[in-house]
Protein backbone atom coordinates (compact mmCIF):
# COMPACT_ATOMS: atom_id res chain seq x y z
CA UNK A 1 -14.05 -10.54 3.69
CA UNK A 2 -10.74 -11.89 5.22
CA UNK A 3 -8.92 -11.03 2.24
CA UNK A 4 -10.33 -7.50 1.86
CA UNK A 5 -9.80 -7.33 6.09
CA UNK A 6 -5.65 -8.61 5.34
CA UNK A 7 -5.12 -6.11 2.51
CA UNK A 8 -6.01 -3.40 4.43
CA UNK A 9 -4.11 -4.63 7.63
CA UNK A 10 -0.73 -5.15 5.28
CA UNK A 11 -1.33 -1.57 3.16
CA UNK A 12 -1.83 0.10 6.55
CA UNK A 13 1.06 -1.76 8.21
CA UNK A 14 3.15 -0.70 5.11
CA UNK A 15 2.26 2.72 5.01
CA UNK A 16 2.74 2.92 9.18
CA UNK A 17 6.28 1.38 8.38
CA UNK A 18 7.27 3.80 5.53
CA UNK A 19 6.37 6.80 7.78
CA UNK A 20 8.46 5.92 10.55
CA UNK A 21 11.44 5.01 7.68
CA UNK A 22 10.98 9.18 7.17
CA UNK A 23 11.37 9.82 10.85
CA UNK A 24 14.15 7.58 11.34
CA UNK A 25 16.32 9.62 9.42
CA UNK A 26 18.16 7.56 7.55
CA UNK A 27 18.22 4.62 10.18
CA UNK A 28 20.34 6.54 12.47
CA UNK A 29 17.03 6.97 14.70
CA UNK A 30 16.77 3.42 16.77
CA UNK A 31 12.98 3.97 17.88
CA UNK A 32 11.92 5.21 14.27
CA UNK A 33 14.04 2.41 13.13
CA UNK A 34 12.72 -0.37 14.75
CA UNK A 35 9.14 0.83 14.71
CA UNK A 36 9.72 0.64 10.56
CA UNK A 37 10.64 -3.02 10.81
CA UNK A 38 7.87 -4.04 12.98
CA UNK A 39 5.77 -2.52 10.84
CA UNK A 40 7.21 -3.70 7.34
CA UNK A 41 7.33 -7.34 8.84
CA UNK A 42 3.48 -7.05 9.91
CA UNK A 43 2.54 -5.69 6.57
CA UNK A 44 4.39 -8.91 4.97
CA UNK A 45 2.72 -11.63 7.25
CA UNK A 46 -0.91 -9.57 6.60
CA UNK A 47 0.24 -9.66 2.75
CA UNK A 48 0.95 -13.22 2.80
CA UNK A 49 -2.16 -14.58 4.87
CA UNK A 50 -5.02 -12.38 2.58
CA UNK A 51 -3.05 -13.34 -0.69
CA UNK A 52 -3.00 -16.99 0.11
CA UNK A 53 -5.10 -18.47 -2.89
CA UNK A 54 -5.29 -15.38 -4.72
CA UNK A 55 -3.94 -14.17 -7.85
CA UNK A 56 -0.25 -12.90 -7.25
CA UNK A 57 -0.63 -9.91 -9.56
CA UNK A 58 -3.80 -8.69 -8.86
CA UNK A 59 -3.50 -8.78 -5.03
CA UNK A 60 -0.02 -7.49 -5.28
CA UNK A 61 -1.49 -4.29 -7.68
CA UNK A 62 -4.00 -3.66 -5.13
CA UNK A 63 -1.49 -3.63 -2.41
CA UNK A 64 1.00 -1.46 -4.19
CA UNK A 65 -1.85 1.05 -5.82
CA UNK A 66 -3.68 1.94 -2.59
CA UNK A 67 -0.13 2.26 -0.68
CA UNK A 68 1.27 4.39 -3.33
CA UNK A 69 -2.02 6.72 -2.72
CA UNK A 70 -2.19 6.62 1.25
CA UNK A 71 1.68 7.33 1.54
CA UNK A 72 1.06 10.42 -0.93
CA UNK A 73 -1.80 11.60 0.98
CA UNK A 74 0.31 10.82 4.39
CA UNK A 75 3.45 12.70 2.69
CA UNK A 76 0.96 15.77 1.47
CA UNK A 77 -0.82 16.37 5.27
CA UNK A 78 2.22 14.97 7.42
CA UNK A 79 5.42 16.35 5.69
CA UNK A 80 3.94 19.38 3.41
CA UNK A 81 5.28 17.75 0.19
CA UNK A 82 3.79 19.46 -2.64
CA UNK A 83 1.12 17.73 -4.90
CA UNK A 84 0.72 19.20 -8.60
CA UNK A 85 -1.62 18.38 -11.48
CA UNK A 86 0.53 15.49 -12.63
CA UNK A 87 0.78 13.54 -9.02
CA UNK A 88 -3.36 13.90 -8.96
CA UNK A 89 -3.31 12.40 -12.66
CA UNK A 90 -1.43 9.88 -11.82
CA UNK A 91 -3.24 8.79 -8.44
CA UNK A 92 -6.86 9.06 -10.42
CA UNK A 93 -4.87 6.59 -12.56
CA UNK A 94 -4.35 4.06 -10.19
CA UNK A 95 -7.68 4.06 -7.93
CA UNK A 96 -8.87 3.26 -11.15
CA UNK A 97 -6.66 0.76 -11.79
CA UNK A 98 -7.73 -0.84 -8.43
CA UNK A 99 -10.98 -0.65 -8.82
CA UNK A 100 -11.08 -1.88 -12.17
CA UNK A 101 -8.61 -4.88 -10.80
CA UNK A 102 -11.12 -5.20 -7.81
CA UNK A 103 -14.15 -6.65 -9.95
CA UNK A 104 -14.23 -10.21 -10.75
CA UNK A 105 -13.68 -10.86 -14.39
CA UNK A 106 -16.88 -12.54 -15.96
CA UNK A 107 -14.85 -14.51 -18.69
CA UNK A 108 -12.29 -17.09 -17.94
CA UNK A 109 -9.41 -16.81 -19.47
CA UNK A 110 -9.48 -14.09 -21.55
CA UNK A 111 -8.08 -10.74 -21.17
C-alpha cells in the first residue's frame, strides 16, 4: 500500500509540475516557474521513498507509463492538443505495459 500510495503521489506531483512547465512559458513566468519546481522536487522525494526496496525498472516503467498517459489526457482536455488513432495505440500500449509490469512474477528469475 505505501508504495502504490508514493507512486501515485510522485506521478501526480510530476504531472502537476509538467503542467505548470506549459504555463510558465518557457520559464519566463516566475509563479508557473516555481510552482514546476516544487512540484518536480515533490514528485522526486515521493519517487524515491515508494521505490525504496523495489525494482528500479519496474517502478520507474510504472512511473513513466501512467505519467506519459495522465499528461496526454491533461494536454487533450486542458490545452486542446489533438489525439489521433496512433496516440490511442500507443497509450493502450502502455496501460498494458503497466499492468502487465504491475503483477508479481510467479517464477524467479526467469523472464
Amino acid at each position: 500500500m505505501r508504495f502504490w500510495t508514493g507512486l501515485s503521489l510522485a506521478i501526480i506531483c510530476e504531472v502537476i509540475g509538467v503542467t505548470f512547465l506549459n504555463y510558465s512559458r518557457g520559464l519566463t513566468e516566475l509563479f508557473p516557474t516555481l510552482i514546476a519546481f516544487i512540484f518536480y522536487l515533490s514528485s522526486i522525494l515521493c519517487y524515491m521513498w515508494s521505490a525504496r526496496g523495489k525494482e528500479v525498472g519496474v517502478v520507474g516503467a510504472l512511473f513513466a507509463g501512467l505519467g506519459t498517459v495522465l499528461v496526454l489526457l491533461i494536454g487533450f482536455f486542458a490545452f486542446d492538443e489533438k489525439v489521433s488513432m496512433l496516440k490511442l495505440i500507443g497509450i493502450a500500449l502502455i496501460i498494458i505495459g503497466v499492468a502487465r509490469l504491475s503483477k508479481k512474477s510467479k517464477r524467479k528469475g526467469a523472464f
